[in-house]
N, C-alpha and C. Protein backbone atom coordinates (compact mmCIF):
# COMPACT_ATOMS: atom_id res chain seq x y z
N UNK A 1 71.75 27.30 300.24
CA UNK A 1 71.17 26.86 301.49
C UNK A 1 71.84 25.55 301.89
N UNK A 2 72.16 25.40 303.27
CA UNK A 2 72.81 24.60 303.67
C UNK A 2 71.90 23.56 304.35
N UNK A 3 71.89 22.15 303.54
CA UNK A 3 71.33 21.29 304.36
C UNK A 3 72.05 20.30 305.12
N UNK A 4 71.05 20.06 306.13
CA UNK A 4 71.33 19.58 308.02
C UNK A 4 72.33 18.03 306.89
N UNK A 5 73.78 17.09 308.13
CA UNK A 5 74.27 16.29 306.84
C UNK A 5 73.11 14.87 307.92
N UNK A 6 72.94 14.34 307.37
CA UNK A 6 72.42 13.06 307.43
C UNK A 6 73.60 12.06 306.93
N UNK A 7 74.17 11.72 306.28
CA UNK A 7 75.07 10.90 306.15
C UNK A 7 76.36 10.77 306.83
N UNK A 8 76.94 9.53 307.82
CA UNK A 8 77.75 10.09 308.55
C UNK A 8 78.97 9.02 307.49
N UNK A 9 80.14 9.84 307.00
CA UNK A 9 81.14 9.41 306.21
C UNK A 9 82.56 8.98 307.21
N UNK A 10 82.90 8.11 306.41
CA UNK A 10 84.45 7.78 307.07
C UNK A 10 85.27 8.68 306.13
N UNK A 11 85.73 9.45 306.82
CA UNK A 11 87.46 10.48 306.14
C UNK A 11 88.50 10.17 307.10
N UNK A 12 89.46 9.82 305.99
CA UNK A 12 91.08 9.38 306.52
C UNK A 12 91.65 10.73 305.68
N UNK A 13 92.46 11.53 306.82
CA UNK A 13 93.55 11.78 306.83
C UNK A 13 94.75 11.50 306.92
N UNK A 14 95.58 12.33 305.54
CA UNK A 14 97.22 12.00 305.29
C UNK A 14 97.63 13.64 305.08
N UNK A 15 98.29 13.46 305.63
CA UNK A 15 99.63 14.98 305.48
C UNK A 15 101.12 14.59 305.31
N UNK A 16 101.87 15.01 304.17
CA UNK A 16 103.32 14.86 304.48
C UNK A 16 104.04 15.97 305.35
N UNK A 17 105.09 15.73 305.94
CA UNK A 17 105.59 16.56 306.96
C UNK A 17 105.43 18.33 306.75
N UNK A 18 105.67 18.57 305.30
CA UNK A 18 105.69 20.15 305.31
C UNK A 18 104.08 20.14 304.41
N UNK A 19 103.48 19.25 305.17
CA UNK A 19 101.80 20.05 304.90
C UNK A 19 101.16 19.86 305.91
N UNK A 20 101.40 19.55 306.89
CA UNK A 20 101.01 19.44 308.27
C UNK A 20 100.15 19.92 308.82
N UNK A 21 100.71 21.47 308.53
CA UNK A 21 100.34 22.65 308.85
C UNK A 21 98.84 23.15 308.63
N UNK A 22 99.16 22.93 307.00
CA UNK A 22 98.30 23.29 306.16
C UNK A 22 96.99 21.94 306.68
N UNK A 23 96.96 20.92 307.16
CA UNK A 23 96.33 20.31 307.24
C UNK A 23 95.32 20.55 308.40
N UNK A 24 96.38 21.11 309.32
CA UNK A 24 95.53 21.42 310.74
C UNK A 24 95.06 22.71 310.88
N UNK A 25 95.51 23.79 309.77
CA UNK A 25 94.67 24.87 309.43
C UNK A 25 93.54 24.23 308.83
N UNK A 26 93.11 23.39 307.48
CA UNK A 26 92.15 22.78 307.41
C UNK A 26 91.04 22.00 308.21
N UNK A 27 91.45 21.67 309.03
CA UNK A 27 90.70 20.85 310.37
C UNK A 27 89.90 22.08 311.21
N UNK A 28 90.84 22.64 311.30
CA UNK A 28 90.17 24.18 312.01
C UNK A 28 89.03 24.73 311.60
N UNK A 29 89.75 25.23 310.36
CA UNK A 29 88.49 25.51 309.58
C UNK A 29 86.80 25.37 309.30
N UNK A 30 86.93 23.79 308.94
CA UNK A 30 86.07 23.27 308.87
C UNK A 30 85.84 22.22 309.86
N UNK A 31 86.21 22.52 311.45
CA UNK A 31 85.73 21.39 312.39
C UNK A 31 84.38 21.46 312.37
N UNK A 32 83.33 22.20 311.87
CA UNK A 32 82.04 21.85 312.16
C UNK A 32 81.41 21.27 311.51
N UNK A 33 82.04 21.00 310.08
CA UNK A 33 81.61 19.80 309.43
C UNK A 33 82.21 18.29 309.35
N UNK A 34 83.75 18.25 309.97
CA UNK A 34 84.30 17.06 310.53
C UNK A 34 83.81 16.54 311.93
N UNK A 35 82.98 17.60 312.50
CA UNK A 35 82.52 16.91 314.20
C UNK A 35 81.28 15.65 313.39
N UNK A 36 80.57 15.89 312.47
CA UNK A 36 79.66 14.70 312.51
C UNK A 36 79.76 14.00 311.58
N UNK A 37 81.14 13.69 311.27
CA UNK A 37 81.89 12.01 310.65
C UNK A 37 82.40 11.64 311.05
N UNK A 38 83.07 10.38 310.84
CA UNK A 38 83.91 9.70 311.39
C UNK A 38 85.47 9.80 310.72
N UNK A 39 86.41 10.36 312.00
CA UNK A 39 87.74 10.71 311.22
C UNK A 39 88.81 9.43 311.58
N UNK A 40 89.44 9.48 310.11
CA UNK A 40 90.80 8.87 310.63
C UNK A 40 92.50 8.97 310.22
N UNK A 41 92.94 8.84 310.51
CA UNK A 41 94.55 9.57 310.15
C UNK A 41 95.75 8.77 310.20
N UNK A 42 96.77 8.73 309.99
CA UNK A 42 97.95 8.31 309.81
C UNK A 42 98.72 9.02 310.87
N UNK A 43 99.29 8.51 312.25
CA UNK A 43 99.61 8.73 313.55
C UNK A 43 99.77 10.08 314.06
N UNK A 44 100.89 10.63 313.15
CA UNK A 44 101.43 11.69 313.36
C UNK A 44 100.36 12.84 313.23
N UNK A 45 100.33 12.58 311.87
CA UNK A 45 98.43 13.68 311.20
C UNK A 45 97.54 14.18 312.56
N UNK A 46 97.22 12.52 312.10
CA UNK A 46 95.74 12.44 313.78
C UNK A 46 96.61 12.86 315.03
N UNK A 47 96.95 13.17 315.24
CA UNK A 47 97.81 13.60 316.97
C UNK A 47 97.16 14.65 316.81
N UNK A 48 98.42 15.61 315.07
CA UNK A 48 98.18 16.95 315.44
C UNK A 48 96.76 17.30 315.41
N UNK A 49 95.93 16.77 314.65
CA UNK A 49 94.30 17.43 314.60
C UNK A 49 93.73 17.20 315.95
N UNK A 50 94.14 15.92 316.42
CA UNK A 50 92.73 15.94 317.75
C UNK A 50 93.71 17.07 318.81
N UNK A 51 95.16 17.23 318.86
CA UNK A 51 95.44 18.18 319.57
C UNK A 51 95.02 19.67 319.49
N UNK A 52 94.50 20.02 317.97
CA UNK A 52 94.64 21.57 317.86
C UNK A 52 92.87 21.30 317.06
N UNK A 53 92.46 20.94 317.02
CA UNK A 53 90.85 20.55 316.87
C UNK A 53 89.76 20.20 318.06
N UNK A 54 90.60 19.02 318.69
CA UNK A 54 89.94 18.50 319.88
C UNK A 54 88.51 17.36 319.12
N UNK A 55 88.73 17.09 317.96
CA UNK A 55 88.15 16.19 316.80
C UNK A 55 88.63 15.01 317.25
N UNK A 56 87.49 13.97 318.21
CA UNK A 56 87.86 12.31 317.56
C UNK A 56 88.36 11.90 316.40
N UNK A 57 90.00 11.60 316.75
CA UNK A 57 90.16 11.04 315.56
C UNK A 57 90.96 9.57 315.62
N UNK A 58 90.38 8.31 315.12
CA UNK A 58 91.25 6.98 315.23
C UNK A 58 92.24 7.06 314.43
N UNK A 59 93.29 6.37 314.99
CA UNK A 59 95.08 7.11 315.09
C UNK A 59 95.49 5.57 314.27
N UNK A 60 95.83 5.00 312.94
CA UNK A 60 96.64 4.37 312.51
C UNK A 60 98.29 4.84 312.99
N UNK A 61 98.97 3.63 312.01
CA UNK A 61 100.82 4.22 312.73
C UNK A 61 101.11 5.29 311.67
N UNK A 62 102.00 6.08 311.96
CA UNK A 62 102.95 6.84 311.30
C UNK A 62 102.92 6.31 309.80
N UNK A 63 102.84 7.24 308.82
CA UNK A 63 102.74 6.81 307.38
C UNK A 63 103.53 6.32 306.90
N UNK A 64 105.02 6.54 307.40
CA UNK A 64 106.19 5.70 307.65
C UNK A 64 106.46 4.32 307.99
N UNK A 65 105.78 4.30 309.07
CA UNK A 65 105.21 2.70 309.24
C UNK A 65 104.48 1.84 309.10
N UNK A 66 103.43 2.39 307.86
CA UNK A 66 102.49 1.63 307.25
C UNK A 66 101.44 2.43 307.71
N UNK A 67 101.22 3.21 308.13
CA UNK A 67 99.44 4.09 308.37
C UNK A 67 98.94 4.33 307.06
N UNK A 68 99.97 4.27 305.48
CA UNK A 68 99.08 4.90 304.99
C UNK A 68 98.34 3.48 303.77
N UNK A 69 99.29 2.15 304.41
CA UNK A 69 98.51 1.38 304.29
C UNK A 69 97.49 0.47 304.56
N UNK A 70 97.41 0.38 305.87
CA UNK A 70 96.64 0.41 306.74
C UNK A 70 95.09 1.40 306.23
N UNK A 71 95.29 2.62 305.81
CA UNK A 71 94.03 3.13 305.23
C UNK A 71 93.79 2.44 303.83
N UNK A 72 94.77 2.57 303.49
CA UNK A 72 94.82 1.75 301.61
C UNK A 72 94.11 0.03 302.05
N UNK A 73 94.18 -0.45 303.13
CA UNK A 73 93.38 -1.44 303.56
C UNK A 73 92.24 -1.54 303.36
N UNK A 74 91.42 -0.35 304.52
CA UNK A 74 90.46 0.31 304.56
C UNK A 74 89.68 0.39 303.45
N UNK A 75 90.09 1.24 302.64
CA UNK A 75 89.84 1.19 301.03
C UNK A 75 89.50 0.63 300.68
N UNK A 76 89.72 -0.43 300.45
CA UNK A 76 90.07 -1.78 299.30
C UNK A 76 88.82 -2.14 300.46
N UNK A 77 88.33 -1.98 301.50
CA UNK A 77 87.13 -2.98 302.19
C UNK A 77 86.36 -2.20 302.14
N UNK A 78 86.28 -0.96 301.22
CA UNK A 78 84.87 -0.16 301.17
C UNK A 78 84.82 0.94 302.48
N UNK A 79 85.76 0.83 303.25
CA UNK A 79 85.40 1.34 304.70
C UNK A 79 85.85 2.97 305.21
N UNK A 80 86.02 3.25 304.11
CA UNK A 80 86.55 4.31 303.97
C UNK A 80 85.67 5.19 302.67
N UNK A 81 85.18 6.54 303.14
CA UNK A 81 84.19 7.30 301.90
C UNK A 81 85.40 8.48 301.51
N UNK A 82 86.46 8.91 302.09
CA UNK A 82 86.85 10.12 301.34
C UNK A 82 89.03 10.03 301.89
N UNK A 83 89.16 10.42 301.22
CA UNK A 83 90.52 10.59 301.69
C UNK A 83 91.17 12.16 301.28
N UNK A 84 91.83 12.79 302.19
CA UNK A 84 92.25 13.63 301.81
C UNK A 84 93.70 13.74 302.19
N UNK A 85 94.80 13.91 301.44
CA UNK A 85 96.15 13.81 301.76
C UNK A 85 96.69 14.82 301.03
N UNK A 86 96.81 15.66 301.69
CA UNK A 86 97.90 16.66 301.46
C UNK A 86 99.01 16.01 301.26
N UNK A 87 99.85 16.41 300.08
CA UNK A 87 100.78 15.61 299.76
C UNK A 87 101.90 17.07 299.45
N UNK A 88 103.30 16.65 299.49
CA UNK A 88 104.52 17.34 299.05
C UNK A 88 104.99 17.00 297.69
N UNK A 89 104.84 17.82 296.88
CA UNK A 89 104.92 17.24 295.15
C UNK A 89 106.28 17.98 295.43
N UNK A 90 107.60 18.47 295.66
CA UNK A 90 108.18 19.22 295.92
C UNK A 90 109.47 18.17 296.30
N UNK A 91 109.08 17.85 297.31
CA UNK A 91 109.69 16.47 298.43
C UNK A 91 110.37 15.38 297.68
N UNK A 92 111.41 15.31 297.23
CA UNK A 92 111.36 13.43 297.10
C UNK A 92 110.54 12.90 297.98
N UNK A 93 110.22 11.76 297.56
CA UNK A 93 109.40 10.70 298.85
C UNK A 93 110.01 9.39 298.77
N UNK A 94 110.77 8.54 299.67
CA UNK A 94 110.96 7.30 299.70
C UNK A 94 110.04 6.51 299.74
N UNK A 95 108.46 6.78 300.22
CA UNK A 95 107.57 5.96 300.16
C UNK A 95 106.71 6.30 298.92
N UNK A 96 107.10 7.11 297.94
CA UNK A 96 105.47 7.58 296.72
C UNK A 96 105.09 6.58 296.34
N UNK A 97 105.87 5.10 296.20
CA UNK A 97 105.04 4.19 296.07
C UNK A 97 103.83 4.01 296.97
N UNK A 98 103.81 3.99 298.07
CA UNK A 98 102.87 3.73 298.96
C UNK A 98 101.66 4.47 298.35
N UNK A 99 101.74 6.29 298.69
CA UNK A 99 101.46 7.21 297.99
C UNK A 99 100.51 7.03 296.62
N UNK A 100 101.35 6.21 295.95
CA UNK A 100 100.86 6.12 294.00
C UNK A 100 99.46 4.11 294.38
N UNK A 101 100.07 3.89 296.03
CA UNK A 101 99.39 2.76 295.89
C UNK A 101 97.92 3.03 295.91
N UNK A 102 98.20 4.26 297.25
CA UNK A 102 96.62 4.56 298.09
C UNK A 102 96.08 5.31 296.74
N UNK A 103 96.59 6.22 295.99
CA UNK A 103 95.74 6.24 295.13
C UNK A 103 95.13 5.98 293.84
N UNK A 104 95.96 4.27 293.51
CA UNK A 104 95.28 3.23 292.84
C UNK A 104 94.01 2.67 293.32
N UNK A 105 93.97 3.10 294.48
CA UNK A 105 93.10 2.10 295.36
C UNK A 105 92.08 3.50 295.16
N UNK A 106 91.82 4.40 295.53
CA UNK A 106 90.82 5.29 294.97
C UNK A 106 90.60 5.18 294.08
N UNK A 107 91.05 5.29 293.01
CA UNK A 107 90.38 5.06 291.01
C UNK A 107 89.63 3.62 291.82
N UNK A 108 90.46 2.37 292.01
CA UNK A 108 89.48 1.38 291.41
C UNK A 108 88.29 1.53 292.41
N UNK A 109 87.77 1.77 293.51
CA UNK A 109 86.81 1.71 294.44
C UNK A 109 86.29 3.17 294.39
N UNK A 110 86.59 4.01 293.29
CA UNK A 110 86.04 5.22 293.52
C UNK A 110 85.74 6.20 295.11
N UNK A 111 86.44 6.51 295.77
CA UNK A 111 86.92 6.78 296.61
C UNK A 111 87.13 8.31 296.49
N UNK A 112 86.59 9.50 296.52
CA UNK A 112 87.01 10.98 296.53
C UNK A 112 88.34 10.86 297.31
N UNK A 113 89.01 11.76 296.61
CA UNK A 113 90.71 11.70 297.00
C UNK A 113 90.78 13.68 296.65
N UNK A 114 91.41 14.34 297.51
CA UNK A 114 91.94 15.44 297.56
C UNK A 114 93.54 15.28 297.81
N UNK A 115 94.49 16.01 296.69
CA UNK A 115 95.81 16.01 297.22
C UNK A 115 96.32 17.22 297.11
N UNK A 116 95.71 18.26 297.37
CA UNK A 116 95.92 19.32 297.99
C UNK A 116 94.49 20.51 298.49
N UNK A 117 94.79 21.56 299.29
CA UNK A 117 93.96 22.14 300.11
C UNK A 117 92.64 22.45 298.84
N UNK A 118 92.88 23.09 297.78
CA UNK A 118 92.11 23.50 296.72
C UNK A 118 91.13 22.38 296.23
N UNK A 119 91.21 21.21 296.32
CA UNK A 119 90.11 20.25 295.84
C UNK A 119 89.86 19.54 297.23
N UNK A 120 90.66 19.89 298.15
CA UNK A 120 89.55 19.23 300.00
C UNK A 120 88.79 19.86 299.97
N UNK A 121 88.81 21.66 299.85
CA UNK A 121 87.60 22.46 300.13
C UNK A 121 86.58 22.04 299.15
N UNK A 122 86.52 21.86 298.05
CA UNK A 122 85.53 21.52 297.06
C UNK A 122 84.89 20.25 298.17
N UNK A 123 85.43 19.62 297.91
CA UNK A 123 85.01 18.11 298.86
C UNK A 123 84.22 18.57 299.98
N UNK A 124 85.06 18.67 301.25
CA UNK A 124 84.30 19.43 302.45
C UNK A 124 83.04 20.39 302.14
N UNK A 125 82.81 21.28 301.03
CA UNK A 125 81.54 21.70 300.50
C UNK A 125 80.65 20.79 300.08
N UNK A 126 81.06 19.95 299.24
CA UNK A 126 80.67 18.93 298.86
C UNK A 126 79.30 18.11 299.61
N UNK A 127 80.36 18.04 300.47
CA UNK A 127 79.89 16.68 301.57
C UNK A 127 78.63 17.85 302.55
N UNK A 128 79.10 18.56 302.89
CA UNK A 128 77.94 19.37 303.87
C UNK A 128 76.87 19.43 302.75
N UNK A 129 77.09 19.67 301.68
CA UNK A 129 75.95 19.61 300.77
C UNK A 129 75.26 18.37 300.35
N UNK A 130 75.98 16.82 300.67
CA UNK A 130 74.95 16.32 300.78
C UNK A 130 75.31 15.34 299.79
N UNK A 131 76.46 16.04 298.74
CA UNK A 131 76.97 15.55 297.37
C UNK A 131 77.80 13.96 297.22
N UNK A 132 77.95 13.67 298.39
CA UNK A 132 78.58 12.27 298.15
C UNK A 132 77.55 11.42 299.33
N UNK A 133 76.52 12.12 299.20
CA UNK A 133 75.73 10.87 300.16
C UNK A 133 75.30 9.52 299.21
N UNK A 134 75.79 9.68 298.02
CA UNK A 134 75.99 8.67 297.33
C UNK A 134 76.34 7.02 297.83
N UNK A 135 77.88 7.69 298.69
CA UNK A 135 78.58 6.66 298.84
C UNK A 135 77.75 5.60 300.22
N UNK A 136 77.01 6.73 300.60
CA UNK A 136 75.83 5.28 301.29
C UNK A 136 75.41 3.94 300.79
N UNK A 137 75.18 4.33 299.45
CA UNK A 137 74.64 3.29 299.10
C UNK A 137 75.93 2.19 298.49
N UNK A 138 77.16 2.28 298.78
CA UNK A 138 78.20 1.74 298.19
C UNK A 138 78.87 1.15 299.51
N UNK A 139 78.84 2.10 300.78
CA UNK A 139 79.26 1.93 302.39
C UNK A 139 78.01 2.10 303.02
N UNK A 140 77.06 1.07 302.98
CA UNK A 140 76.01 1.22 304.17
C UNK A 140 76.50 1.51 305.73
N UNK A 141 76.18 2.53 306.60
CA UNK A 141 76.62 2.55 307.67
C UNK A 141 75.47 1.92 308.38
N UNK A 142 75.45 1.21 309.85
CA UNK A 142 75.18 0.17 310.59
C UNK A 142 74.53 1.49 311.46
């Protein structure tokens, strides 16, 4: 049984270029449980979702240009409840530092982190269920 969500969460979105896809099939999916949180993304990401979702989403820069620290900011100020980043394990990455930063910054602030589609869906169940209304009491929302 699905209960109504009462908790409204901050989720930042990250996608690397060849998960994009896969990211905005995810958004699709489950826009009816992303319409009542608060989303946010790394430039490129957030374009494609509010384009093929039609999902408010606040647009940091390009992960390239620091969007994905800019959320790793976020983080580190509590202001952020979930992150999900599809990531390219496949890819070299010139930035995995960045990458290996944002998710130092999850371990220490405990932060749910998905880095691929198979543990977002857990999450996104998760959360409609009610399961990280936890992080209320860690991110009071106003």
């Amino acid at each position: 049984m699905d209960r109504k969500v009462c908790v409204i969460m901050n989720i930042a979105f990250i996608a690397h270029d060849k998960k994009k896809d896969l990211m905005i099939d995810f958004c699709i999916a489950y826009k009816n449980i992303l319409k009542n949180h608060k989303l946010c993304a790394t430039g490129n990401t957030g374009s494609l979702i509010i384009d093929s979702t039609g999902l408010p989403v606040s647009l940091f820069l390009p992960g390239s240009q620091g969007g994905e620290q800019q959320i790793g900011a976020r983080i580190a100020y509590n202001e952020i409840d979930l992150v999900l980043f599809f990531r390219d394990p496949l890819t070299a990455k010139d930035m995995e530092p960045d990458a290996q930063a944002l998710f130092r910054l999850c371990d220490i602030h405990n932060i749910p982190l998905a880095t691929n589609v198979a543990t977002a869906e857990v999450l996104i169940h998760g959360l409609q269920r009610g399961d990280l209304d936890w992080r209320d009491i860690v991110n009071p929302k106003k």
